[in-house]
Protein backbone atom coordinates (compact mmCIF):
# COMPACT_ATOMS: atom_id res chain seq x y z
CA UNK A 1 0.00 0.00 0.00
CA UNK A 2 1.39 3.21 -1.03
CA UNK A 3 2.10 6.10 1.34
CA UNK A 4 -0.92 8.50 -0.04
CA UNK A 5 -3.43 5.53 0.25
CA UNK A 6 -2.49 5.03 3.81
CA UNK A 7 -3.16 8.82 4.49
CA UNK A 8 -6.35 8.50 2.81
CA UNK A 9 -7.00 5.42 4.64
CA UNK A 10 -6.21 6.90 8.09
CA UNK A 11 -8.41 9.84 7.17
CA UNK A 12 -11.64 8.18 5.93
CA UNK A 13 -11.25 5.68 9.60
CA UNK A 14 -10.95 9.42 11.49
CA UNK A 15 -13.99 10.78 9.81
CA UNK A 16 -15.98 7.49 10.83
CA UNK A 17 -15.22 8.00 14.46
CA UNK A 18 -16.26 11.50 14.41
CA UNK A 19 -19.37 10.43 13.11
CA UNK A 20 -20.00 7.65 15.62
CA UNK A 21 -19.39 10.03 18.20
CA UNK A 22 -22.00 12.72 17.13
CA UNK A 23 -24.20 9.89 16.48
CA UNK A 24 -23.59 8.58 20.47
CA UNK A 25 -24.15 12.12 21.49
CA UNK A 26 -27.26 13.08 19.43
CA UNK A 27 -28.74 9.57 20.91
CA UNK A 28 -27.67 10.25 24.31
CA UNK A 29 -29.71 14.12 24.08
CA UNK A 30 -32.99 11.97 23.09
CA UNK A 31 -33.14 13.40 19.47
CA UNK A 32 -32.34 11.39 16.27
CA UNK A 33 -29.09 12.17 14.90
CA UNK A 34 -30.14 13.64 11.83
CA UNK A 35 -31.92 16.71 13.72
CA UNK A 36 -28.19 17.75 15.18
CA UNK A 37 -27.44 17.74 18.98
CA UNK A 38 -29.52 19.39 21.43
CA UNK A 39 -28.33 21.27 24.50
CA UNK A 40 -27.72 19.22 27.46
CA UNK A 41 -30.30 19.64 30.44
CA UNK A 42 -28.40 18.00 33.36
CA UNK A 43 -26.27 19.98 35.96
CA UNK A 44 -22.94 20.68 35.20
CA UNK A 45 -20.95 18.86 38.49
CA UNK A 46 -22.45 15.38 37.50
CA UNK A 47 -22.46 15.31 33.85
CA UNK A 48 -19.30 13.42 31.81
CA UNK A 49 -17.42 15.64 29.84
CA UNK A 50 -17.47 14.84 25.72
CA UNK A 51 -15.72 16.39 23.27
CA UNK A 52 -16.80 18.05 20.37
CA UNK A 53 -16.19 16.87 16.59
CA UNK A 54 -13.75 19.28 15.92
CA UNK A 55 -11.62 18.46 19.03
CA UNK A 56 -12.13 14.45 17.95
CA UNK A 57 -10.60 15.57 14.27
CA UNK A 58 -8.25 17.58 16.04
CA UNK A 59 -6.60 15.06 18.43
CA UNK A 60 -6.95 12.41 15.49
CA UNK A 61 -5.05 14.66 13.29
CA UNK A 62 -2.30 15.25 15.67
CA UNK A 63 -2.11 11.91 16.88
CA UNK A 64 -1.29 10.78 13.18
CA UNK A 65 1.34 13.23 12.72
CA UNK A 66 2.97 12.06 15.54
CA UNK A 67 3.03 9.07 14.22
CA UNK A 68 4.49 9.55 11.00
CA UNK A 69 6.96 11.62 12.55
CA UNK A 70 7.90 8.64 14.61
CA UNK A 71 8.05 6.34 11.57
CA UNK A 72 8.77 7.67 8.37
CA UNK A 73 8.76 6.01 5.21
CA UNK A 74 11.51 6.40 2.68
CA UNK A 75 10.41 9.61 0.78
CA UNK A 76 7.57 10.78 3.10
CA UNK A 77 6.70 14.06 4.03
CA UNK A 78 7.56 13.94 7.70
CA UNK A 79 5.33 16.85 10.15
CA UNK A 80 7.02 17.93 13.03
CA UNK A 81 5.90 17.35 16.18
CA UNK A 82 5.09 21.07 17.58
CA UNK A 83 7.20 19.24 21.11
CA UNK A 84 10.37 18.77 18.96
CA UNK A 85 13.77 19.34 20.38
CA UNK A 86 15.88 22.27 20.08
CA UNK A 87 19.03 21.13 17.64
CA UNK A 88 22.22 20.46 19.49
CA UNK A 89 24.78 23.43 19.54
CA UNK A 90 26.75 21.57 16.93
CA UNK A 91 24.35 19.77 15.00
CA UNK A 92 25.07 18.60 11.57
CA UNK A 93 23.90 20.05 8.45
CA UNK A 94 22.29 18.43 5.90
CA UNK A 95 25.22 17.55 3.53
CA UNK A 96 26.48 15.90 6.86
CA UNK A 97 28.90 18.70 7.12
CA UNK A 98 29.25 20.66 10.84
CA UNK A 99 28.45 24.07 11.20
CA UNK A 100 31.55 26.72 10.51
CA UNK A 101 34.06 26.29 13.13
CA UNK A 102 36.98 28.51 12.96
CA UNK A 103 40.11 26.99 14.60
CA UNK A 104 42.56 27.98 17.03
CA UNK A 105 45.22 29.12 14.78
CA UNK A 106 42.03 30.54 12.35
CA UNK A 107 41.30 33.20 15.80
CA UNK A 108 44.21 34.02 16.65
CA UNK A 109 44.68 35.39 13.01
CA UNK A 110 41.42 37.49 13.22
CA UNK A 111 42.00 38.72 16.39
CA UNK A 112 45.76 39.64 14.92
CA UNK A 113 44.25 41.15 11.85
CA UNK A 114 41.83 43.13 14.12
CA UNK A 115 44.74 44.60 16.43
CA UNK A 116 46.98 45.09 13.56
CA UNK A 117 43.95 47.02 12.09
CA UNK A 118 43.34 49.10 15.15
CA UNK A 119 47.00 49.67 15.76
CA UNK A 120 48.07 51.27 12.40
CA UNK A 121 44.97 53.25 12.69
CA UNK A 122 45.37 54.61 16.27
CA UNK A 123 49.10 55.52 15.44
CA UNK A 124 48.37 57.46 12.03
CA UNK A 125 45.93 59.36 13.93
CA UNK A 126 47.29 60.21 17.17
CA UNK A 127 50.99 59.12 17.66
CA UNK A 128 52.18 62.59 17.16
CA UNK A 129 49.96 64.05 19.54
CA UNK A 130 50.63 62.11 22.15
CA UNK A 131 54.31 62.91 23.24
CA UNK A 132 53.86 64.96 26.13
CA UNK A 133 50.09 64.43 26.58
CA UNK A 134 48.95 62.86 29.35
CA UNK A 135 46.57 59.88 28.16
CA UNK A 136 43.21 59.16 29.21
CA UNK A 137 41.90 55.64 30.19
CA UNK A 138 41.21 54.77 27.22
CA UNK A 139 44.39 55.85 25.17
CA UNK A 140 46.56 53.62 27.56
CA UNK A 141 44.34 50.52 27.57
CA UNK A 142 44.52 50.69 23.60
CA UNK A 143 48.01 51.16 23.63
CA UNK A 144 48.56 48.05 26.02
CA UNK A 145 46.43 46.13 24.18
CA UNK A 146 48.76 46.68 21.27
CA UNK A 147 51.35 44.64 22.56
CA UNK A 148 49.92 42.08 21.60
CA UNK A 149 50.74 42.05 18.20
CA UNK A 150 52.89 40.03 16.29
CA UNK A 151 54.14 42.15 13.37
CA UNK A 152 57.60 43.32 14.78
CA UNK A 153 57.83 46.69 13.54
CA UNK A 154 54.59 48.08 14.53
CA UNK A 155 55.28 46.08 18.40
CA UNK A 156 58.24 48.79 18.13
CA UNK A 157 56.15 51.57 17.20
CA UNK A 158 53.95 50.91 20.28
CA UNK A 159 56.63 49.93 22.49
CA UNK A 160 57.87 53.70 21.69
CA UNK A 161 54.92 55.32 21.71
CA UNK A 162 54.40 54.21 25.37
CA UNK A 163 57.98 54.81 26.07
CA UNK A 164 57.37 58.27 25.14
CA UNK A 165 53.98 58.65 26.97
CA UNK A 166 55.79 57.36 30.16
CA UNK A 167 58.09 60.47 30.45
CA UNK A 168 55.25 62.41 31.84
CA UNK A 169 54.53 61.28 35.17
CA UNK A 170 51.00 61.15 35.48
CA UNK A 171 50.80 58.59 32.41
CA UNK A 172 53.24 56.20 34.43
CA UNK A 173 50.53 55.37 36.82
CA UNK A 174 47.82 55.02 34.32
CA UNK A 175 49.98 52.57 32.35
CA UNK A 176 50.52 50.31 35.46
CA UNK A 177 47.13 50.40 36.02
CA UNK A 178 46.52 49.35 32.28
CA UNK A 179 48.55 46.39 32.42
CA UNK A 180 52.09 48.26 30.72
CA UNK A 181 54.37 46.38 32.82
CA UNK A 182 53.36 42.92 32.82
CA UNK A 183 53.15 43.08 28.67
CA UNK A 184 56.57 44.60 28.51
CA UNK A 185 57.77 42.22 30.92
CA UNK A 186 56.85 39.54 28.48
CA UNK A 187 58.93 41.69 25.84
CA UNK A 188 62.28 41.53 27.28
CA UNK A 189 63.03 38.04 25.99
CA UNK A 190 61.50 38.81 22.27
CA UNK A 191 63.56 37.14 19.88
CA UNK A 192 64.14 40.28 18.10
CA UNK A 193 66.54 42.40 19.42
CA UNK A 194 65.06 45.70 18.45
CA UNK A 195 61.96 44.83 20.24
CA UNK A 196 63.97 43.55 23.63
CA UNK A 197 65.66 46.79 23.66
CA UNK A 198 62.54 49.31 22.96
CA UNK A 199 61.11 47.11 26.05
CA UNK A 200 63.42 47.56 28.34
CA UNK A 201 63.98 51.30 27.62
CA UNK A 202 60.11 51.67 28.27
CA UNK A 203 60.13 49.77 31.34
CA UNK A 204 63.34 52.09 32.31
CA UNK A 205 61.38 55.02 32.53
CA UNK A 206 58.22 53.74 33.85
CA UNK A 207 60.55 52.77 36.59
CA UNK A 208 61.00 56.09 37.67
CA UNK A 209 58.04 55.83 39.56
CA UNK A 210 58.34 54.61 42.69
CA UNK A 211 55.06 52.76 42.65
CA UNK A 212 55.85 50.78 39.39
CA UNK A 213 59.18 49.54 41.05
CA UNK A 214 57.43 47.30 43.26
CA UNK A 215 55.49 46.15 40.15
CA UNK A 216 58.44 44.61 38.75
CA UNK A 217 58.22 40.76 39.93
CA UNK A 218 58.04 39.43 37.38
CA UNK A 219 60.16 42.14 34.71
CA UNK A 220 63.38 41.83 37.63
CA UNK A 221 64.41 38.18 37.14
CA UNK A 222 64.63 39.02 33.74
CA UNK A 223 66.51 41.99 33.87
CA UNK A 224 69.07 40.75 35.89
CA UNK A 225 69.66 37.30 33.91
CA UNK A 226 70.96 39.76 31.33
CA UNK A 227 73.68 40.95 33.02
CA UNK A 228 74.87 37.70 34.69
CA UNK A 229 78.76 36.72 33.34
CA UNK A 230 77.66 33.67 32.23
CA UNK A 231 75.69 34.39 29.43
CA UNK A 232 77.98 35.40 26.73
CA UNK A 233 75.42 35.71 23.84
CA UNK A 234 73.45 39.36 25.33
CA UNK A 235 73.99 41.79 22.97
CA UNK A 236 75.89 44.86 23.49
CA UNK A 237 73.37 47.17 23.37
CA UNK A 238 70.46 45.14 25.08
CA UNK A 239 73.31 44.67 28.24
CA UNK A 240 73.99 48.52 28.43
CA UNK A 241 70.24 49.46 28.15
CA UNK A 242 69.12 46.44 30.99
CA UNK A 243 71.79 48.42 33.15
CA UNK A 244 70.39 51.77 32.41
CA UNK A 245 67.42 50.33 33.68
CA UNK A 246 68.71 48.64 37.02
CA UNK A 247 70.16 51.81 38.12
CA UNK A 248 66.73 53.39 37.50
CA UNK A 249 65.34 50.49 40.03
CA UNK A 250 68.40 50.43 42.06
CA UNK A 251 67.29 54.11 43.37
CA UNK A 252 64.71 52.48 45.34
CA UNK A 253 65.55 50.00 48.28
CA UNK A 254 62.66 47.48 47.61
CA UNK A 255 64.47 44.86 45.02
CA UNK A 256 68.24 45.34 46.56
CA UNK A 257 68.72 42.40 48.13
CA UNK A 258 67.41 40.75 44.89
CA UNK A 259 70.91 41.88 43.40
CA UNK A 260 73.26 40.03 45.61
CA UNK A 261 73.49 36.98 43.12
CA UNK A 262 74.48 38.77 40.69
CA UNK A 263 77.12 41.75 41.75
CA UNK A 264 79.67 39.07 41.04
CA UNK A 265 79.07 39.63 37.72
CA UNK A 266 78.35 43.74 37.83
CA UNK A 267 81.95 43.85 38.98
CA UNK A 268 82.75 41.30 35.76
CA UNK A 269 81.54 43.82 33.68
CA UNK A 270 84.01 46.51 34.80
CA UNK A 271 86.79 44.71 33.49
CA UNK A 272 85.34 43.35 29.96
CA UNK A 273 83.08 46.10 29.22
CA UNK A 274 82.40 48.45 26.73
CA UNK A 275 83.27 52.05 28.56
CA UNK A 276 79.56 52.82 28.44
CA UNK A 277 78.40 49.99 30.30
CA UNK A 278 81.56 50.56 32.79
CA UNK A 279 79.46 53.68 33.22
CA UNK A 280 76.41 52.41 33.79
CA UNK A 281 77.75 49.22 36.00
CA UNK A 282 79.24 52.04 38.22
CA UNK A 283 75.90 54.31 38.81
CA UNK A 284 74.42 51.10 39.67
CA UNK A 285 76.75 50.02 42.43
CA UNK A 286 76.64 53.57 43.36
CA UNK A 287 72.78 53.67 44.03
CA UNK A 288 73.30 50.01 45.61
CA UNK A 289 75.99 51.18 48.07
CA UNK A 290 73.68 53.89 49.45
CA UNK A 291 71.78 51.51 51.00
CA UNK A 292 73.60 50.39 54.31
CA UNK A 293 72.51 46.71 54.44
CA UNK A 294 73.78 46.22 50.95
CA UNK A 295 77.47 46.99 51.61
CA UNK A 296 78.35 43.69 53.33
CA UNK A 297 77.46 41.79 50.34
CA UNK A 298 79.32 44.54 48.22
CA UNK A 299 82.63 43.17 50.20
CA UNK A 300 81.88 40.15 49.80
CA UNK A 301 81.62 39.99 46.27
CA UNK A 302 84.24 39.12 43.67
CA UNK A 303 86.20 42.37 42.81
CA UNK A 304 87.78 43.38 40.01
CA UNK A 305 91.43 42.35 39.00
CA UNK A 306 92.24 46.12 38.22
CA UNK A 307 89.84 47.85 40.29
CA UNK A 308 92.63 50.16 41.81
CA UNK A 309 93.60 50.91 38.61
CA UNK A 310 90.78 53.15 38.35
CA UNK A 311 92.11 55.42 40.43
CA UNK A 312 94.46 56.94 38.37
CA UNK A 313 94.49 61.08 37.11
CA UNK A 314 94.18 59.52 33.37
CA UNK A 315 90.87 58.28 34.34
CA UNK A 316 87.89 59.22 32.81
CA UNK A 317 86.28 61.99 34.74
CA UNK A 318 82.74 60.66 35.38
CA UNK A 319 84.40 56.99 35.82
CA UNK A 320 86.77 58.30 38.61
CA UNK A 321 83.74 60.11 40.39
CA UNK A 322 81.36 56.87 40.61
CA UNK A 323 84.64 54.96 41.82
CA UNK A 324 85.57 57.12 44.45
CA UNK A 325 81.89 57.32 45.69
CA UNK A 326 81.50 53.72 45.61
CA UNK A 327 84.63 53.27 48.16
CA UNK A 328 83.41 56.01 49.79
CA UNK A 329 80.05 54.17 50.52
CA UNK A 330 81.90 50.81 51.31
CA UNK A 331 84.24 52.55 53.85
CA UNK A 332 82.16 54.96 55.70
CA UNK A 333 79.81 52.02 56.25
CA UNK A 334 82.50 49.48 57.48
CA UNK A 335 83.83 51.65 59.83
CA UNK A 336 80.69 52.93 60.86
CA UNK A 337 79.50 49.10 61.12
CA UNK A 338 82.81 48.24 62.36
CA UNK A 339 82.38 45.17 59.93
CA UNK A 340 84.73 42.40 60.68
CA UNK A 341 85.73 40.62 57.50
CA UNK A 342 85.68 36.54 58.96
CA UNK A 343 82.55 37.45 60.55
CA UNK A 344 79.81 39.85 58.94
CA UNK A 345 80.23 39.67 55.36
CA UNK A 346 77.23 36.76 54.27
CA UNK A 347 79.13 33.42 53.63
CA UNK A 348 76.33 33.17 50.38
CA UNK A 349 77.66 35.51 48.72
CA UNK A 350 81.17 35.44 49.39
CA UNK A 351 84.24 35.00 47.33
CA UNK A 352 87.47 33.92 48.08
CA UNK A 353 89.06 35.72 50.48
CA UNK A 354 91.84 37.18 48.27
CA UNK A 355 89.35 38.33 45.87
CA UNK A 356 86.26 39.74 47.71
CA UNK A 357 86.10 43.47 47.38
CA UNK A 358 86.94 43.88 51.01
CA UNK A 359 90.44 42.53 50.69
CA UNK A 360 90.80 44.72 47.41
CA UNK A 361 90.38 48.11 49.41
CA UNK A 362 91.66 46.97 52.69
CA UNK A 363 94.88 45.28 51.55
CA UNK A 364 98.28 46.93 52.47
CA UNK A 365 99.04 47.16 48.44
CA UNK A 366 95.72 49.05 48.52
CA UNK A 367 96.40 51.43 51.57
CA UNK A 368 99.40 52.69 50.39
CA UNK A 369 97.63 53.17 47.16
């Protein structure tokens, strides 16, 4: 039996029952059925409830959509129940294919393509108006956002615009707040070395706020693995700006003892170093050596073969000065401390006792000196 004369089958059965059922009501009023149905006389709270023809067809009707929704035959026109379930989130489509899915690597190019976008725009527009200007909320958080771009030479021209912005002081606050020195943080190991350097000089002079030095958790390790001895591939230029930065940190107390690992190898650096980062490695033991609890460690560490040397007329002029106040600072302390060589310098961070700066200025070679 085909499809259609099942329908019509179904149909013709549903119109029979319908008319059994006015039939059963006409006889059940006391009238024949041909005269129609008569109002029933009999009080409401006793009397069984039946339902009209057109609810019979109705609930027929449904009933045999349901049904055939249930069952289909190849090729039949299926009606949905009006109770169907909503399709899954990722249902499939009727080719059997899934719904567009972009993946991972697909997002992070749009969302690259959309800060690249932004970027270039926000820079043609405003990046000459806003050295000098202080920046509102919603400059800086574009600006940080920025960093997150991986085209190299516009990570540069953001990295300098904020390096810029930070000059003024009220902007170095409302970059911290923005998130500036967590993304730069991330910055100082960049493969390029461009982008490591415009980094660090940013972070230099956000860190002459007081309140973004104790910010710098994260941004310190890193800044001092670049000037430790042992790694010989740091670029000239990316040591001597780390440094510049240091000293800008070192003017502040709260990361000092965070240094005594590594002055070891800030003294290194005064024998093999270009006479710019001499300069630099000198301002920072300087600003270290103002700070009282630091000098013990500062004789303790590993001095220079030819420190004395620097003392010398020929001598550069602002070389000479940072030397002299450095042994100024060690000696006004020791005797001040009355420091005792076997006894209060910190075994951790001691060299041997030939070497450690404390023999180098205290020596009789040195004395006479």
């Amino acid at each position: 039996m085909s499809v259609q004369e099942r329908i019509k089958e179904l149909n013709l059965r549903a119109r029979m029952f319908s008319d059994t059922m006015i039939a059963i009501q006409a006889t059940s009023s006391g009238s024949p059925a041909r005269h129609g149905p008569r109002s029933l006389q009999v009080s409401p709270w006793n009397s069984p409830r039946i339902l009209s023809p057109v609810d019979v067809r109705h609930l027929m009707s449904s009933h045999s959509s349901d049904n055939l929704t249930l069952g289909a035959l190849p090729g039949s026109i299926v009606v949905a129940s009006p109770y169907k379930k909503r399709p899954g989130r990722f249902r499939k489509l009727r080719d059997g294919k899934s719904p567009t899915r972009y993946s991972q690597g697909e997002l992070l190019d749009e969302k690259e393509k959309e800060i690249r976008s932004n970027a270039e725009s926000f820079l043609e527009n405003q990046e000459h108006m806003l050295f000098g200007k202080c920046l509102d909320v919603k400059e800086a958080k574009m600006l940080v956002s920025f960093l997150a771009t991986k085209n190299e030479k516009l990570l540069e021209r953001v990295i300098t615009t904020i390096g810029n912005s930070a000059t003024v002081t009220a902007n170095q606050d409302m970059l911290r707040e923005c998130g500036a020195l967590s993304a730069l943080s991330k910055l100082i190991i960049h493969p390029r070395e461009s982008v490591q350097v415009a980094a660090i000089k940013t972070l230099g002079n956000l860190t002459l706020n007081e309140s973004n030095v104790k910010e710098l958790r994260t941004a310190l390790p890193l800044l001092l693995s670049n000037v430790n001895k042992g790694r010989t591939n740091i670029p000239e230029l990316v040591l001597l700006t780390t440094l510049i930065c240091l000293c800008n940190v070192a003017v502040h107390n709260d990361w000092h003892e965070e240094f005594c690992p590594y002055l070891h190898s800030l003294y290194g650096h005064l024998e093999t170093g270009s006479p710019q980062c001499k300069l630099q490695v000198l301002k920072l033991l300087v600003n270290l050596s103002c700070n009282e609890d630091m000098v013990p460690s500062l004789l303790a560490a590993q001095a220079p073969k030819r420190f004395l040397s620097f003392i010398d007329p020929a001598t550069n002029e602002e070389l000479l000065i940072r030397v002299l106040t450095l042994l100024q600072n060690l000696i006004r302390v020791k005797i001040k401390r009355c420091i005792d060589p076997a006894l209060d310098l910190p075994v951790e961070d001691k060299a041997a006792s030939p070497d450690t700066m404390y023999a180098t200025i205290w020596s009789v070679n040195a004395i006479e000196r």
